[in-house]
C-alpha atoms as a PDB file:
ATOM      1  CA  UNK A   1     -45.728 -68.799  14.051  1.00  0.00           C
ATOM      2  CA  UNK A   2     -43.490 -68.400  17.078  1.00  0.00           C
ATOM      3  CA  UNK A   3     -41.946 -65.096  15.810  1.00  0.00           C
ATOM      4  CA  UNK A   4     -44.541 -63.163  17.530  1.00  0.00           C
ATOM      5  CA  UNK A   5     -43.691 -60.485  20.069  1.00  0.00           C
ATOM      6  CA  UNK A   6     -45.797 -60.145  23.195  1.00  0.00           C
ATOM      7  CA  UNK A   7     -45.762 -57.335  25.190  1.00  0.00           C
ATOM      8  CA  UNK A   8     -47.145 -57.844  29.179  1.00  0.00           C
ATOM      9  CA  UNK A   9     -46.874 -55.094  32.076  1.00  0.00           C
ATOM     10  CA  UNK A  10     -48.852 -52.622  33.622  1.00  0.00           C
ATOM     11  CA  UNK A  11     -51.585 -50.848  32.624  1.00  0.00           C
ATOM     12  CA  UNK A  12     -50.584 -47.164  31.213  1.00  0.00           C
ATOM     13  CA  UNK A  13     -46.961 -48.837  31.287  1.00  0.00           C
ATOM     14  CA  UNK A  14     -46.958 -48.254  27.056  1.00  0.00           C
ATOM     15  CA  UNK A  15     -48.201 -51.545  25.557  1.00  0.00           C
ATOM     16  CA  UNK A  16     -50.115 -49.889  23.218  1.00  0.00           C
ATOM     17  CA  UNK A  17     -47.894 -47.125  22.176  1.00  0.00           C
ATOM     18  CA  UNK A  18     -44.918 -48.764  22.314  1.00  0.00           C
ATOM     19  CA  UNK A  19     -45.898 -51.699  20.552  1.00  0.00           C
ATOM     20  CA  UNK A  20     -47.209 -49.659  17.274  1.00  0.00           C
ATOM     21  CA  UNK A  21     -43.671 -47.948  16.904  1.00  0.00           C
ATOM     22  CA  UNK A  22     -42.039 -51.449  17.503  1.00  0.00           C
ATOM     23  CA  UNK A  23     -44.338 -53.032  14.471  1.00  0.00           C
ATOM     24  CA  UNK A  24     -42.910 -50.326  12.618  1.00  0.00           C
ATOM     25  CA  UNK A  25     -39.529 -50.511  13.038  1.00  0.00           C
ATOM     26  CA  UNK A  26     -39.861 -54.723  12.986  1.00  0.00           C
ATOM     27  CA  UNK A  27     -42.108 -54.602  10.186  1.00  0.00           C
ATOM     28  CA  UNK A  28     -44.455 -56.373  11.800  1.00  0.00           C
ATOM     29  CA  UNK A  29     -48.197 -56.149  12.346  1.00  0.00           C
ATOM     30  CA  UNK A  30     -49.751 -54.845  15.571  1.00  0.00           C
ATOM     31  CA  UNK A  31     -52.592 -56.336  17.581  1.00  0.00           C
ATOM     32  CA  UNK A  32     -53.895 -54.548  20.581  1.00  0.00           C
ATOM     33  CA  UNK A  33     -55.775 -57.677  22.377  1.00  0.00           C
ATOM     34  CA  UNK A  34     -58.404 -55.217  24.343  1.00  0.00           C
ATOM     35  CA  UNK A  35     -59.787 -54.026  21.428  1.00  0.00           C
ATOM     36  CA  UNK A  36     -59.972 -57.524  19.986  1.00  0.00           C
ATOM     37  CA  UNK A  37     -61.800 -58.368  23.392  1.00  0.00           C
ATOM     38  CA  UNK A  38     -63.988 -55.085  22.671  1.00  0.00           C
ATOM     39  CA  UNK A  39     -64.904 -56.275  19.091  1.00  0.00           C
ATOM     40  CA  UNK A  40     -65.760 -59.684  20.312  1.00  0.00           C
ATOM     41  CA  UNK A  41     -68.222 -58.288  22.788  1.00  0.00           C
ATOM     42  CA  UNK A  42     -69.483 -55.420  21.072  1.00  0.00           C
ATOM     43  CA  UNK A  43     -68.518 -53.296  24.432  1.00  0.00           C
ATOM     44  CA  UNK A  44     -65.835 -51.010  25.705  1.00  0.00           C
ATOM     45  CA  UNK A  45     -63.934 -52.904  28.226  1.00  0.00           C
ATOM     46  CA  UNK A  46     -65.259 -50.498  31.139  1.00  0.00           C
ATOM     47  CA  UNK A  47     -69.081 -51.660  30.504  1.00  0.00           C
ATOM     48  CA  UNK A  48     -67.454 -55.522  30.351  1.00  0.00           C
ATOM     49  CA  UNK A  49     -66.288 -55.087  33.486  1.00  0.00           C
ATOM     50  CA  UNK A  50     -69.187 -53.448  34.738  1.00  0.00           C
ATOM     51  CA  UNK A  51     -71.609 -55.949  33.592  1.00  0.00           C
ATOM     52  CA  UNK A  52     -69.612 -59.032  33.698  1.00  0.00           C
ATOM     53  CA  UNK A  53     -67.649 -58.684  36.950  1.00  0.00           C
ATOM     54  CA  UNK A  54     -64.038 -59.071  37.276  1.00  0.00           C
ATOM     55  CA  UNK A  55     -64.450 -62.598  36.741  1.00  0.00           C
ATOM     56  CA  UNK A  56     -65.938 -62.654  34.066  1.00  0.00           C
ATOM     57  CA  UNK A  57     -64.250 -60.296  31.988  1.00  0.00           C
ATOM     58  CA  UNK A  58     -60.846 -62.337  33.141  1.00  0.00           C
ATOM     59  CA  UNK A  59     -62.791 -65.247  31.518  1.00  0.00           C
ATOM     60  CA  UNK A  60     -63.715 -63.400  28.670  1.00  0.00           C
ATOM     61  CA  UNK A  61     -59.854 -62.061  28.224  1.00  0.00           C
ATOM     62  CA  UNK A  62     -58.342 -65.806  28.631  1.00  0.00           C
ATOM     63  CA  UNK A  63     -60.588 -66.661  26.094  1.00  0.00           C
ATOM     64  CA  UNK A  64     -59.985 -64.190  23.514  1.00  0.00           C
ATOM     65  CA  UNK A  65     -55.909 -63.781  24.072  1.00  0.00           C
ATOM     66  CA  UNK A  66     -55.926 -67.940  23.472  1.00  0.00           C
ATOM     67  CA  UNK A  67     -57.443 -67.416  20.806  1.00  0.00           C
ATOM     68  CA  UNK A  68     -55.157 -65.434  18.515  1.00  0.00           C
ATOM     69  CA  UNK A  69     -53.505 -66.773  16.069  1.00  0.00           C
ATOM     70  CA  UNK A  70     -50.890 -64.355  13.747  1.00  0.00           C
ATOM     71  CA  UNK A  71     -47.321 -64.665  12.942  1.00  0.00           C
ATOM     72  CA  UNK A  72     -44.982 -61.626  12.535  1.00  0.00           C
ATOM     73  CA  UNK A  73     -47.059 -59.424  15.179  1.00  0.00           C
ATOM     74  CA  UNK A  74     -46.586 -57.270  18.126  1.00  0.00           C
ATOM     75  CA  UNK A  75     -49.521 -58.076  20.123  1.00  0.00           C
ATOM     76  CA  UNK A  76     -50.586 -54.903  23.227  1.00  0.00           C
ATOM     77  CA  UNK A  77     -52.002 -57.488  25.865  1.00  0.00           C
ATOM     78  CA  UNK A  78     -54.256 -55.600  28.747  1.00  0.00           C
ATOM     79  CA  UNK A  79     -52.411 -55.603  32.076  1.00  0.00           C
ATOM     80  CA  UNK A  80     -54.892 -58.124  33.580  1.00  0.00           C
ATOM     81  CA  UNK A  81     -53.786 -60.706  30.745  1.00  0.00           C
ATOM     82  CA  UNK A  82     -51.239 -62.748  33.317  1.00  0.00           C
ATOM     83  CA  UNK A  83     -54.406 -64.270  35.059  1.00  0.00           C
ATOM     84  CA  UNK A  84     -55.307 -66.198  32.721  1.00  0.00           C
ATOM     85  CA  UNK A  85     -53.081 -69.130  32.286  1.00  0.00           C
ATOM     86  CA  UNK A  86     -54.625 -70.550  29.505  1.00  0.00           C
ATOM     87  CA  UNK A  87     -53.983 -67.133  27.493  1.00  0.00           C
ATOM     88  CA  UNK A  88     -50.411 -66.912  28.693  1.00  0.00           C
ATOM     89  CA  UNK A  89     -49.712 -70.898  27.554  1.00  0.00           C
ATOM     90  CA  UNK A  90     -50.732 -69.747  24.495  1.00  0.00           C
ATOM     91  CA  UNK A  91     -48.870 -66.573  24.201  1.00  0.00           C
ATOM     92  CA  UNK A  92     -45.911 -68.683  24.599  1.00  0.00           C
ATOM     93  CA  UNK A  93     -46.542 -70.733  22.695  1.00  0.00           C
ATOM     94  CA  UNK A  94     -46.641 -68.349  19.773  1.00  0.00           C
ATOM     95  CA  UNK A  95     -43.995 -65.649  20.266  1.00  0.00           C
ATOM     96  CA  UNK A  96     -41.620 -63.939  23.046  1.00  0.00           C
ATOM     97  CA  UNK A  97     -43.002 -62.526  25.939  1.00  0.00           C
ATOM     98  CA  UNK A  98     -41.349 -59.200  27.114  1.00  0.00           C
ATOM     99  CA  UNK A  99     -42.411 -57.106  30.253  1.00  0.00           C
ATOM    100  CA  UNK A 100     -42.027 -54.439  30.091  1.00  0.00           C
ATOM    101  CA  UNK A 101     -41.605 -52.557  33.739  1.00  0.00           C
ATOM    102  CA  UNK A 102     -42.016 -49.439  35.110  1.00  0.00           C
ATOM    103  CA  UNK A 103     -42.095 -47.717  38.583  1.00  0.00           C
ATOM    104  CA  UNK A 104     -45.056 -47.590  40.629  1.00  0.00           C
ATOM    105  CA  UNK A 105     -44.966 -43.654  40.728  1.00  0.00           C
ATOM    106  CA  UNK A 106     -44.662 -42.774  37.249  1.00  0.00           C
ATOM    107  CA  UNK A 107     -47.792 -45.357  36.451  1.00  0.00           C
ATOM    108  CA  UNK A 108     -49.330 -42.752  38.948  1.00  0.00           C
ATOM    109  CA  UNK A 109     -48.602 -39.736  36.991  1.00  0.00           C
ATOM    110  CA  UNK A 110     -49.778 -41.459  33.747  1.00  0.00           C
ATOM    111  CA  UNK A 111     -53.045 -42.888  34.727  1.00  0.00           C
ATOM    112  CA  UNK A 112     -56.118 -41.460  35.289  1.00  0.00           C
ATOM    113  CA  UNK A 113     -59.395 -43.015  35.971  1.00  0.00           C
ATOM    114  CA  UNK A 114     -58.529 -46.396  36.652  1.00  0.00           C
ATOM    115  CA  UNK A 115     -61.889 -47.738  35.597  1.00  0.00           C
ATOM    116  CA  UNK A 116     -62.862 -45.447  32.643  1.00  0.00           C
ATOM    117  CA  UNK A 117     -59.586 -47.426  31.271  1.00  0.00           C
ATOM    118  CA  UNK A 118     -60.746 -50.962  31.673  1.00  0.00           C
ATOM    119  CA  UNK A 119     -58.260 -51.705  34.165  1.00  0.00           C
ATOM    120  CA  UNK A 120     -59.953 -54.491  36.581  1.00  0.00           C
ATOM    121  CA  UNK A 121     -59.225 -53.331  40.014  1.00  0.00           C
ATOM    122  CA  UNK A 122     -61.250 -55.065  43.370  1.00  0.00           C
ATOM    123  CA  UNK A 123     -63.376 -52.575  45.307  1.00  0.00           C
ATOM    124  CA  UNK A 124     -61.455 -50.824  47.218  1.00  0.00           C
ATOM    125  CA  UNK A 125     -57.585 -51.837  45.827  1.00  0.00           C
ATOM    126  CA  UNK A 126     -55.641 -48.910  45.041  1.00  0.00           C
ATOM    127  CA  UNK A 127     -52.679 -48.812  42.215  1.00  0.00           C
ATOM    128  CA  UNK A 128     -49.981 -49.976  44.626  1.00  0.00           C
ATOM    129  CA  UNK A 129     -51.801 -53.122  45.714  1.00  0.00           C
ATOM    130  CA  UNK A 130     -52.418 -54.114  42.002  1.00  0.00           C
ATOM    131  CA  UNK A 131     -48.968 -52.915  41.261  1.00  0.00           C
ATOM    132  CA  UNK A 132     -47.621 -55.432  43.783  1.00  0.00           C
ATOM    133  CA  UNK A 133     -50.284 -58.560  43.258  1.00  0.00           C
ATOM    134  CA  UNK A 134     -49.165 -58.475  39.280  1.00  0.00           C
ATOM    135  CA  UNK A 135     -45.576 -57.692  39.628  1.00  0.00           C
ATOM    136  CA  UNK A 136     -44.619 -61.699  40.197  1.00  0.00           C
ATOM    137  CA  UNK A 137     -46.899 -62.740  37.564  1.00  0.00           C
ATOM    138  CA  UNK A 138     -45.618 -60.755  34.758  1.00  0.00           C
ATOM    139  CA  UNK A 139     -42.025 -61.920  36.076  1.00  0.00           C
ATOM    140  CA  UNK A 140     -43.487 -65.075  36.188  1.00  0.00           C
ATOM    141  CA  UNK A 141     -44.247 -65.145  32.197  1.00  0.00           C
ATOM    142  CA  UNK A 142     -41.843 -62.770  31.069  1.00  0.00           C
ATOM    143  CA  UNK A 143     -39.359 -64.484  28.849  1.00  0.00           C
ATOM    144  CA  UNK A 144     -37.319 -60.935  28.627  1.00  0.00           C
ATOM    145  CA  UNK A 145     -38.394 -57.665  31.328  1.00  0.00           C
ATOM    146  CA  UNK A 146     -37.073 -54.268  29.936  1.00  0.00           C
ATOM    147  CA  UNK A 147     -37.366 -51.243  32.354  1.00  0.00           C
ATOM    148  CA  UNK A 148     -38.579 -48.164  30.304  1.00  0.00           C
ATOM    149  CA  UNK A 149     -39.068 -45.988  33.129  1.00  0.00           C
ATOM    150  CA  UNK A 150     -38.168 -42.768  32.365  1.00  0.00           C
ATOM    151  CA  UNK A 151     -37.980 -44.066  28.406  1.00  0.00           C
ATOM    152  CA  UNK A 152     -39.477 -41.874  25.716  1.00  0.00           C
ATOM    153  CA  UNK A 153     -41.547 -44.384  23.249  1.00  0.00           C
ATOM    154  CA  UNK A 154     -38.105 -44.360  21.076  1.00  0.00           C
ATOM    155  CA  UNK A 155     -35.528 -45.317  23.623  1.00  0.00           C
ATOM    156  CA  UNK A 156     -37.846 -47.348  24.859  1.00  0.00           C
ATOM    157  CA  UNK A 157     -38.033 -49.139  21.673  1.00  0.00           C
ATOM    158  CA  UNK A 158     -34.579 -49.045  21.525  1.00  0.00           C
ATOM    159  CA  UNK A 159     -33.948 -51.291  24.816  1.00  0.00           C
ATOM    160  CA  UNK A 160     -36.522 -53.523  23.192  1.00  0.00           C
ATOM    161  CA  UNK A 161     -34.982 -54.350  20.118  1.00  0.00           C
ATOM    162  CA  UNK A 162     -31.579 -54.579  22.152  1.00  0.00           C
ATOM    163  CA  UNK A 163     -32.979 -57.097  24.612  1.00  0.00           C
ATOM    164  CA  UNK A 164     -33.946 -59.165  21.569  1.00  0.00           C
ATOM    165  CA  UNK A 165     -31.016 -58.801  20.421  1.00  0.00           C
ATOM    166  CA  UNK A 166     -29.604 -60.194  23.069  1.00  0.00           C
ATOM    167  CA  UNK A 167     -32.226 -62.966  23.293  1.00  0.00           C
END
C-alpha cells in the first residue's frame, strides 16, 4: 500500500490538475483530499474555514488526510496539508511524497480569491508570507520536489514521472 503518490505544494500550484493526468498516464486512481474533507463535512472548504476557524479546519484536514487508506493512487492534498503532522506521518507512510514547486509570481497570476478557494490564510497575510511560512515544510516532507514553473500540465507530468524514475 506504499505505492501511492502524494502530491504537496502550493495552492493553485496544479495538484489537482496535474495529478488527474498523472493517474492517467500511471494508471492509477486519483483522490483529491479537499473534496474528501468537503464530503466528510457536508461543506465547501470556504464555509469550513469560515465556521470552524483556521484551526479547526487544520484539525479537520489532519484528520481526514490520516485517514485515507488506497493503494495505486495519486492523491491532490490541499496546500495547508503540511501542518498537520499526523496527516503527513501517514502520507508517508503510504506512498511518495513529491512537491511540487513553483514561483511565487506565477502562483500570483493563477490565483484568484484566496478565500473563495479554501486556501487558509491569517487575517491580514498576503500570498508571499504564506508562500514563505510553507516553503520549509513542504521541503520538509517532500521525499522528491519537481519545479513545474513555467510547465504545461504535460511537461509537467513529464518531470514527474522522470523524478520517479530517478527515485
Amino acid at each position: 500500500m506504499n505505492d501511492n503518490i502524494i502530491l504537496i505544494g502550493m495552492p493553485g500550484a496544479g495538484k489537482s490538475t496535474v495529478g488527474i493526468v498523472l493517474a492517467k498516464v500511471l494508471g492509477y486512481d486519483f483522490i483529491d483530499s479537499d473534496l474528501l474533507i468537503q464530503k466528510s463535512e457536508n461543506r465547501l472548504l470556504w464555509q469550513i474555514i469560515e465556521t470552524e476557524g483556521l484551526d479547526g479546519f487544520h484539525e479537520i484536514e489532519n484528520r481526514v488526510n490520516a485517514e485515507i487508506e488506497t493503494a495505486a493512487s495519486v492523491i491532490a492534498t490541499g496546500g495547508s496539508v503540511v501542518y498537520g503532522a499526523q496527516a503527513m506521518e501517514h502520507l508517508r507512510s503510504v506512498g511518495k511524497i513529491i512537491y511540487l514547486k513553483i514561483t511565487c509570481e506565477e502562483l500570483a497570476h493563477r490565483l484568484g480569491d484566496l478565500t473563495k478557494r479554501g486556501v487558509t490564510v491569517k487575517p491580514g497575510q498576503t500570498l508571499s508570507d504564506l508562500y514563505a511560512e510553507r516553503i520549509p515544510l513542504y521541503e520538509k516532507y517532500a521525499d522528491i520536489a519537481v519545479d513545474i514553473t513555467g510547465l504545461s500540465v504535460a511537461e509537467a507530468v513529464g518531470s514527474i514521472c522522470a523524478a520517479l524514475n530517478g527515485f
